[in-house]
C-alpha atoms as a PDB file:
ATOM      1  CA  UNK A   1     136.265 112.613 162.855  1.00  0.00           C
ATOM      2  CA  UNK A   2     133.442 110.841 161.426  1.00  0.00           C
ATOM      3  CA  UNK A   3     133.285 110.413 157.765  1.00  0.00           C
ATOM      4  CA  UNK A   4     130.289 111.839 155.759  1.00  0.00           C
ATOM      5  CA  UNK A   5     127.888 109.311 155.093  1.00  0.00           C
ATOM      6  CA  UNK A   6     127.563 109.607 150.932  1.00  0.00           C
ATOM      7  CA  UNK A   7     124.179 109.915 149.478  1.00  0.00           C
ATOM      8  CA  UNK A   8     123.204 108.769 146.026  1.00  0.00           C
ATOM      9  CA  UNK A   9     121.797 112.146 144.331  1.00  0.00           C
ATOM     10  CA  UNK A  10     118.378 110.897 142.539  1.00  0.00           C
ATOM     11  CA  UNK A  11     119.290 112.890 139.227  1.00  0.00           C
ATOM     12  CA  UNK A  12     123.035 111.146 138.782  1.00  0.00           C
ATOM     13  CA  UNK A  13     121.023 107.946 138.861  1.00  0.00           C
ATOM     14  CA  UNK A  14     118.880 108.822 136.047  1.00  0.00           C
ATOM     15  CA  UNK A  15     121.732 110.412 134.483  1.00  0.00           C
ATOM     16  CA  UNK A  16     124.031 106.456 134.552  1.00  0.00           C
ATOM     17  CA  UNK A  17     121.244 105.180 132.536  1.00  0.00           C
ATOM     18  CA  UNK A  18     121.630 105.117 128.871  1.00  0.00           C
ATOM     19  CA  UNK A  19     119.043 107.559 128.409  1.00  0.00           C
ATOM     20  CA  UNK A  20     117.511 107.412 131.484  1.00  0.00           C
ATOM     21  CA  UNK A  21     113.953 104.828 132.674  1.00  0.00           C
ATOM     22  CA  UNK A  22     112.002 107.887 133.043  1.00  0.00           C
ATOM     23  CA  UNK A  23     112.671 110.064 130.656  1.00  0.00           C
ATOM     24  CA  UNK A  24     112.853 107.322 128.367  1.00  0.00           C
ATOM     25  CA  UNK A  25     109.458 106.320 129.021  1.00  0.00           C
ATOM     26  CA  UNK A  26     108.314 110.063 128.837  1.00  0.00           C
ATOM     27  CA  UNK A  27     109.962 110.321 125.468  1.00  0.00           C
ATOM     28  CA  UNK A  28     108.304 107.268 124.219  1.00  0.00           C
ATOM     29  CA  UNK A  29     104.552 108.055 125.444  1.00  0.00           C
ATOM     30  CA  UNK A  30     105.339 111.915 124.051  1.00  0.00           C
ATOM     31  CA  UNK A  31     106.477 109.984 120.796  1.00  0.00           C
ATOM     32  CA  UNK A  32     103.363 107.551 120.613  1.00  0.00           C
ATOM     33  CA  UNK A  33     100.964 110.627 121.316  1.00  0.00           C
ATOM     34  CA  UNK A  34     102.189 112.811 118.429  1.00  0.00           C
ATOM     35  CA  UNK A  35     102.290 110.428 116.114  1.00  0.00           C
ATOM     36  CA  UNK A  36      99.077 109.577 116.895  1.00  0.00           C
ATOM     37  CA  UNK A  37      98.542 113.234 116.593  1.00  0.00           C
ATOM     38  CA  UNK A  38      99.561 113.405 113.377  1.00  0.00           C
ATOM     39  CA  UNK A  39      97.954 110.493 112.121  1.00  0.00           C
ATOM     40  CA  UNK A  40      94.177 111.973 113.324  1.00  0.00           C
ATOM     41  CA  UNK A  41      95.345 115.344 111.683  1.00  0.00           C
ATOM     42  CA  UNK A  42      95.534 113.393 108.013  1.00  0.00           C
ATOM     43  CA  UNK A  43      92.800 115.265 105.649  1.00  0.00           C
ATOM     44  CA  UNK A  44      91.734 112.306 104.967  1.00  0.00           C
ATOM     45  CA  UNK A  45      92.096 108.289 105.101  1.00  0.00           C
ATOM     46  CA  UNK A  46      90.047 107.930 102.497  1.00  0.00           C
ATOM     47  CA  UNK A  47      92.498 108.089  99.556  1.00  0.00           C
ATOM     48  CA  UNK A  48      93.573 106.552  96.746  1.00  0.00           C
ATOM     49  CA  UNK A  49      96.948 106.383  97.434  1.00  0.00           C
ATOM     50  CA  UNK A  50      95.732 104.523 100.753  1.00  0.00           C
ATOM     51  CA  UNK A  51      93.330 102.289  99.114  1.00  0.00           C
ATOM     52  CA  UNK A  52      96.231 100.781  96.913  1.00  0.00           C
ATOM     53  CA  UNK A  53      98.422 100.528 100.175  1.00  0.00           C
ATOM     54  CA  UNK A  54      94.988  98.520 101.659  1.00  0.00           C
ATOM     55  CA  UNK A  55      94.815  96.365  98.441  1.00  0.00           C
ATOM     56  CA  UNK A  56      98.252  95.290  98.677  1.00  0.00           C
ATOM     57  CA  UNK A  57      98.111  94.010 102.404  1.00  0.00           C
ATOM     58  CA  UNK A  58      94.879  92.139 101.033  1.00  0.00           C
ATOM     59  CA  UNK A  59      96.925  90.514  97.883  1.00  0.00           C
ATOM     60  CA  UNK A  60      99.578  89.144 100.310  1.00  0.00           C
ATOM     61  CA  UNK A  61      97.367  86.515 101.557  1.00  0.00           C
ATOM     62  CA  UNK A  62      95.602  85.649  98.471  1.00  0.00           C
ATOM     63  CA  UNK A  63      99.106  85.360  96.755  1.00  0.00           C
ATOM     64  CA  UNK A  64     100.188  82.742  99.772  1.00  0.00           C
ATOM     65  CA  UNK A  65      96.735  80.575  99.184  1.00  0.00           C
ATOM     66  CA  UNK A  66      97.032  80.347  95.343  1.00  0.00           C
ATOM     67  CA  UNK A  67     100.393  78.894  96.026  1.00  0.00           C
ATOM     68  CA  UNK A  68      99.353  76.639  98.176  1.00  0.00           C
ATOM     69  CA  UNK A  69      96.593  75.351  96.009  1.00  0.00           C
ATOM     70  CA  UNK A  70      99.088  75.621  93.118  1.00  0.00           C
ATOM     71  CA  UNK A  71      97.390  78.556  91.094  1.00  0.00           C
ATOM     72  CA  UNK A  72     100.433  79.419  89.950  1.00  0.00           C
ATOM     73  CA  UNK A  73      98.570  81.996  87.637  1.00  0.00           C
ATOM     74  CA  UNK A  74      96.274  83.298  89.447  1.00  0.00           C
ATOM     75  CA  UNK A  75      99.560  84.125  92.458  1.00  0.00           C
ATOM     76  CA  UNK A  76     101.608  85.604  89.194  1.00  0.00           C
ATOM     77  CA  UNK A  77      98.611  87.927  88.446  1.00  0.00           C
ATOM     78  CA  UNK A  78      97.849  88.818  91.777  1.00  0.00           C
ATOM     79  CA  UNK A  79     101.346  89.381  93.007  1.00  0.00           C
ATOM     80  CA  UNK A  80     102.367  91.303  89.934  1.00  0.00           C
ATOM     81  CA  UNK A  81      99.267  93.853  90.781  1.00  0.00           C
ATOM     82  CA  UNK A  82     100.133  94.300  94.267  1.00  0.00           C
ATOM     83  CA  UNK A  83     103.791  94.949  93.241  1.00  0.00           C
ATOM     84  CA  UNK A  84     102.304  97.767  90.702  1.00  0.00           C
ATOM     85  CA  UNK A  85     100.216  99.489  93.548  1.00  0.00           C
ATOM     86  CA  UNK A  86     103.472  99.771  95.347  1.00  0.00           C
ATOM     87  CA  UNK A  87     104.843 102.015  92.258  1.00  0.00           C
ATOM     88  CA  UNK A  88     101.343 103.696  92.006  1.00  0.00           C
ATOM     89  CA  UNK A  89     100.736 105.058  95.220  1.00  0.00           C
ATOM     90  CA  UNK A  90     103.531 106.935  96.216  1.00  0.00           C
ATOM     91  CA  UNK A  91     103.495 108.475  92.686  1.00  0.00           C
ATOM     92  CA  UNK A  92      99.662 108.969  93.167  1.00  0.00           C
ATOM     93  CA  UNK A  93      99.958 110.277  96.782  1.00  0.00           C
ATOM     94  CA  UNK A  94     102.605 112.893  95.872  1.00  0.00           C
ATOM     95  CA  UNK A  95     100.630 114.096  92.475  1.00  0.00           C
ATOM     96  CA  UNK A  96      97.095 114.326  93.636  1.00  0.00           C
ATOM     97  CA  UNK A  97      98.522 115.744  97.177  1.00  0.00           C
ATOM     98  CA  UNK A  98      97.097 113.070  98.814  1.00  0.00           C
ATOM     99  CA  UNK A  99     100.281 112.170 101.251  1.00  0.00           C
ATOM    100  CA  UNK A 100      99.407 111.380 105.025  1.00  0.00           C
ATOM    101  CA  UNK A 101     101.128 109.702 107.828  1.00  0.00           C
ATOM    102  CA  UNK A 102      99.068 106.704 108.123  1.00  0.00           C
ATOM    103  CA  UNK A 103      99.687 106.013 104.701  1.00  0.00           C
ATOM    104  CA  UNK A 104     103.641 106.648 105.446  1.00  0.00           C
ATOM    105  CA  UNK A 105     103.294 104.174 107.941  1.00  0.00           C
ATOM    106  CA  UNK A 106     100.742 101.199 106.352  1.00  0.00           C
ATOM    107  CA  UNK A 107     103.517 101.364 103.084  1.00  0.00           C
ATOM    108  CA  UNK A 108     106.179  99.763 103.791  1.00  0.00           C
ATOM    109  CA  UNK A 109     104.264  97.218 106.334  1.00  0.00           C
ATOM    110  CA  UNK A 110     102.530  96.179 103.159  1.00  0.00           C
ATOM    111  CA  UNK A 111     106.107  96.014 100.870  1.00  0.00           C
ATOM    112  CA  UNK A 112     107.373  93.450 103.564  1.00  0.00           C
ATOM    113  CA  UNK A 113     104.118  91.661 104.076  1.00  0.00           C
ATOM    114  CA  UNK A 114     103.359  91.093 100.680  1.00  0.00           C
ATOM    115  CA  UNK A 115     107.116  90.069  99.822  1.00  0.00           C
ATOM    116  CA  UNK A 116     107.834  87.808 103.012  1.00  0.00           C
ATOM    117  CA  UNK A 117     104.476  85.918 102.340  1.00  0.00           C
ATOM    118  CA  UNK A 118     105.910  85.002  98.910  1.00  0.00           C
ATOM    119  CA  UNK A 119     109.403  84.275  99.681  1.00  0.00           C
ATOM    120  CA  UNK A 120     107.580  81.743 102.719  1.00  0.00           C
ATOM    121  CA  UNK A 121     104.982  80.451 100.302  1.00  0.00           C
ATOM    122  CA  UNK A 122     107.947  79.053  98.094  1.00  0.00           C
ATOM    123  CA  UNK A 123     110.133  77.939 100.654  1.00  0.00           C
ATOM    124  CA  UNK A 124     107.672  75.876 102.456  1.00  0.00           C
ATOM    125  CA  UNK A 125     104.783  74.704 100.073  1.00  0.00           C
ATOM    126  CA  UNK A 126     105.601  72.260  97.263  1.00  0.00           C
ATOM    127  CA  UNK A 127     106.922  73.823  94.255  1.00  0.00           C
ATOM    128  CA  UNK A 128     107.626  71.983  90.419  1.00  0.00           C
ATOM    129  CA  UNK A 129     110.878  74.170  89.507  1.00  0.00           C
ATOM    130  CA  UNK A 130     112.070  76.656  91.780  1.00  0.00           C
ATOM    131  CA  UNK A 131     112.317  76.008  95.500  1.00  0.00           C
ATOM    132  CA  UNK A 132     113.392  78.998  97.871  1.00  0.00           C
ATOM    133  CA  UNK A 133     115.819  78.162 100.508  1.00  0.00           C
ATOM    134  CA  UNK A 134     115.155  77.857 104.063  1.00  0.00           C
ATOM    135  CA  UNK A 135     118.352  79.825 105.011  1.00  0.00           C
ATOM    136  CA  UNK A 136     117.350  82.497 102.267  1.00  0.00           C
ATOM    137  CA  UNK A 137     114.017  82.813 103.572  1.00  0.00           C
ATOM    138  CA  UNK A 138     115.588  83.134 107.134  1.00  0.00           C
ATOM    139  CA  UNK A 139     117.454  86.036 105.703  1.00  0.00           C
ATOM    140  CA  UNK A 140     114.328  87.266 104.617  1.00  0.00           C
ATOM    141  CA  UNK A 141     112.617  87.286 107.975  1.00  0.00           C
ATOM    142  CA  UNK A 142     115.337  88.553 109.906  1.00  0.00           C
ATOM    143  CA  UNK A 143     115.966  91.593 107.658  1.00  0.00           C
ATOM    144  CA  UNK A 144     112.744  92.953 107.855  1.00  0.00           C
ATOM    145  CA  UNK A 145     112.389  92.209 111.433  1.00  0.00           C
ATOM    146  CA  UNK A 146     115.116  94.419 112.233  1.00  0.00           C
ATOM    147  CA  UNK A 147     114.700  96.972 110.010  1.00  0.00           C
ATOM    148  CA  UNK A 148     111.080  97.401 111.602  1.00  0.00           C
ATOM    149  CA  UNK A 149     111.849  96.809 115.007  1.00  0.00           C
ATOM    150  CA  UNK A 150     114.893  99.311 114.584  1.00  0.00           C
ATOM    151  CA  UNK A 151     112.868 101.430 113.003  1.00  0.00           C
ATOM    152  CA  UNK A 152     110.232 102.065 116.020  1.00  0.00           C
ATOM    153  CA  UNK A 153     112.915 101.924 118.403  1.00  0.00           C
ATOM    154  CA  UNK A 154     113.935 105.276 116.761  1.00  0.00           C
ATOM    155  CA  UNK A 155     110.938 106.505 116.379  1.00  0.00           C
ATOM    156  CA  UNK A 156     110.092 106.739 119.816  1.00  0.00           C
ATOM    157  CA  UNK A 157     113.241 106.760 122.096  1.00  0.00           C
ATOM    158  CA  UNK A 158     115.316 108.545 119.996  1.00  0.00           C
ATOM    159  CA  UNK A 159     115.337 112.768 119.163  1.00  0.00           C
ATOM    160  CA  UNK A 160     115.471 112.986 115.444  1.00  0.00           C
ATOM    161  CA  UNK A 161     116.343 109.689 114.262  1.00  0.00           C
ATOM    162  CA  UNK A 162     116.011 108.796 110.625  1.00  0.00           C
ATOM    163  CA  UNK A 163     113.316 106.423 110.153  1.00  0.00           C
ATOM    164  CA  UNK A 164     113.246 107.040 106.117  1.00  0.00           C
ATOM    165  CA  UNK A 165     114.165 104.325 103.688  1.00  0.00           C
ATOM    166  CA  UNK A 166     117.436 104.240 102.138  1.00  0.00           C
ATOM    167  CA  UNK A 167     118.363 103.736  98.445  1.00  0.00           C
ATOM    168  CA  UNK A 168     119.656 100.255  99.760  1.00  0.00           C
ATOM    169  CA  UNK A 169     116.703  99.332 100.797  1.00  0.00           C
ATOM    170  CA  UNK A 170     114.510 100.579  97.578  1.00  0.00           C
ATOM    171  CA  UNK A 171     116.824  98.384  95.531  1.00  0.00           C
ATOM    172  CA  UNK A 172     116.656  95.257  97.724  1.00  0.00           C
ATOM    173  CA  UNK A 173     112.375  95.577  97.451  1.00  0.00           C
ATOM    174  CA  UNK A 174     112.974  96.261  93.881  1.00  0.00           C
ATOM    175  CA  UNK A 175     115.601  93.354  93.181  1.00  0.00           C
ATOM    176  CA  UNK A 176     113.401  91.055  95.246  1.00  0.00           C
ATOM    177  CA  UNK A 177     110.314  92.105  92.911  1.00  0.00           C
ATOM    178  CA  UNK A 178     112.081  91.094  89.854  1.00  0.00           C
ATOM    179  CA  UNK A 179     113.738  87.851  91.107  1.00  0.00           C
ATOM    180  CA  UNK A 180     109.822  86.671  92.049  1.00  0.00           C
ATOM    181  CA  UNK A 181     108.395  88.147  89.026  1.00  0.00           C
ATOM    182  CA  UNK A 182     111.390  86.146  87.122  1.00  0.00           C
ATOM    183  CA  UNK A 183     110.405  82.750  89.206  1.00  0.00           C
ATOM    184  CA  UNK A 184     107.338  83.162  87.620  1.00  0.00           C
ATOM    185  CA  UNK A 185     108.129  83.537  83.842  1.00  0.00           C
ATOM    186  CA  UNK A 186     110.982  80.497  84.358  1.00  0.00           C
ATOM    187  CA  UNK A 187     107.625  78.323  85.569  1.00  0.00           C
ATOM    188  CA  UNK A 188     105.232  79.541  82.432  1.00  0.00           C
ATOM    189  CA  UNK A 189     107.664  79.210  79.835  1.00  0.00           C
ATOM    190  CA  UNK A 190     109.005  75.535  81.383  1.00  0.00           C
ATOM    191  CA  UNK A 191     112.597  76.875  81.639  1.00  0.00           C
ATOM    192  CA  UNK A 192     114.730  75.270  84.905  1.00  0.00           C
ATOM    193  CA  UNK A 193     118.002  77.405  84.620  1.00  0.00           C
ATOM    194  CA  UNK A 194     119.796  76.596  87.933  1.00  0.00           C
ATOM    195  CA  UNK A 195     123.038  77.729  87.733  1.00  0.00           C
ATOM    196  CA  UNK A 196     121.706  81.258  87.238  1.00  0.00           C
ATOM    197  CA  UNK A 197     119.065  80.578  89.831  1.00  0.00           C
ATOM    198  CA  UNK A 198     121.533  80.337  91.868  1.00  0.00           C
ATOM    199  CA  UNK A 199     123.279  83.201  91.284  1.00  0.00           C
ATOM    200  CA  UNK A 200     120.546  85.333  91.691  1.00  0.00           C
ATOM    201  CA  UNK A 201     119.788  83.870  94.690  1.00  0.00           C
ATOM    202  CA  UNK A 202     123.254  83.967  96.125  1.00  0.00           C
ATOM    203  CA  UNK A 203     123.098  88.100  94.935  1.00  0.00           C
ATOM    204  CA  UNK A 204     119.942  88.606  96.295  1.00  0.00           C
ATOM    205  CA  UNK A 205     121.531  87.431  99.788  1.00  0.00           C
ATOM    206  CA  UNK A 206     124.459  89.569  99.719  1.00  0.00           C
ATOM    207  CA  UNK A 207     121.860  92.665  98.687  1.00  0.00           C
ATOM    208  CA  UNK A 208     119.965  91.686 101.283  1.00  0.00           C
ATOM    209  CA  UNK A 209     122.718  91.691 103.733  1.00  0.00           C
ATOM    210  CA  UNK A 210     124.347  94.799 102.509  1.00  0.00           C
ATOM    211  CA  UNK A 211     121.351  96.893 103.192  1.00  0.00           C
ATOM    212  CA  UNK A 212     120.649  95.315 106.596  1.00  0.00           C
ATOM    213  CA  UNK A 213     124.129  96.843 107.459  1.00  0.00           C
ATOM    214  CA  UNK A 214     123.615 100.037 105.803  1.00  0.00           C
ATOM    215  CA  UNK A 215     120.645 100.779 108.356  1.00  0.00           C
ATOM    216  CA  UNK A 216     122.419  99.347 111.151  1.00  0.00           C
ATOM    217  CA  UNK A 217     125.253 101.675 110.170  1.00  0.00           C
ATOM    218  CA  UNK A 218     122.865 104.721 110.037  1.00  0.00           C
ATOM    219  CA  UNK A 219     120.654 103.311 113.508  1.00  0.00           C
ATOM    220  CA  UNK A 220     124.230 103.603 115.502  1.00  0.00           C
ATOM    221  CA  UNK A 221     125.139 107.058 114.274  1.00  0.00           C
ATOM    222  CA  UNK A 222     121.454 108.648 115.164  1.00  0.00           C
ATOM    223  CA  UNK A 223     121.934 106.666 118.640  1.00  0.00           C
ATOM    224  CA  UNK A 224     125.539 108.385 119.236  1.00  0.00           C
END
């Protein structure tokens, strides 16, 4: 008796797949279109709310050249108004009704922009008191990287996966605000206190750390 020759059914082969290549893909270009979607059904662009979102991605690299050039004033001033637009135009956005998904989108691209670019500017250029860390600064990078890379992954493989920022996060950008915005005083007033530069640092780090894991920790449950 000759033994059935077995076949490999197309569908169980799509089915061994973590998701699936095709429907995968499919999910992704449906994702990419409706967001797109959404973004051309925004009211309008021309905002506000959007405008401070815009200003801030243009502070980041003026706050990187005054550094450079030692301006230490002029980077203080300019990084202290960028910081402010991030606490103005959500409140603006959600009082004059002038939310939209581009402007969900271009806001927290400019948070880590405008933050990275400072952390890097004092790690690498020359600096009279403080000096960031090359390890911190690594932490930096890779946080963010992850987070946004993590981020779209949900976004467009995943079914509704939570994309939204957690309080984690909110305090780490906030914390990270202060701790520059405190660099900044120590250098105007002449004060060098290392031991609780240090600290900070060291706290900073672990905050850092803590709310990398706390979106890895959500990424794996919406993945399950």
């Amino acid at each position: 008796e000759q033994r059935e020759e077995s076949r490999l059914d197309p569908s169980l082969l799509l089915r061994m797949t973590p998701l699936g290549l095709i429907p995968m893909k499919q999910r992704s270009e449906k994702k990419i279109r409706t967001l797109v979607s959404l973004v051309l059904k925004d009211k309008s662009w021309n905002t506000v709310s959007n405008g401070l979102t815009l200003m801030r991605f243009l502070c980041a690299p003026v706050v990187v050249i005054a550094l450079y050039y030692a301006y230490w004033l002029t980077a203080f001033m300019v990084f202290m108004f960028a910081a402010s637009t991030d606490l103005l135009d959500g409140y603006i956005a959600r009082a004059w009704n002038e939310q939209t998904h581009l402007g969900a989108l271009l806001d927290p691209l400019a948070d880590k922009m405008l933050l990275v670019s400072s952390f890097g500017s004092l790690a690498f250029f020359q600096s009279p008191f403080f000096h960031i860390p090359q390890w911190f600064f690594g932490i930096v990078v890779i946080r963010e990287s992850l987070i946004i890379a993590g981020s779209l992954v949900l976004l467009f493989w995943y079914k509704d996966a939570h994309t939204e920022p957690l309080i984690w996060g909110k305090l780490t950008t906030l914390l990270q605000v202060m701790f520059l915005g405190w660099v900044f005083l120590c250098y105007f007033i002449g004060w060098v206190p290392a031991k609780t530069y240090a600290v900070l640092l060291v706290l900073l780090a672990l905050f850092s750390l803590i709310s990398l894991w706390k979106y890895l920790l959500r990424a794996l449950m919406d993945v399950r």
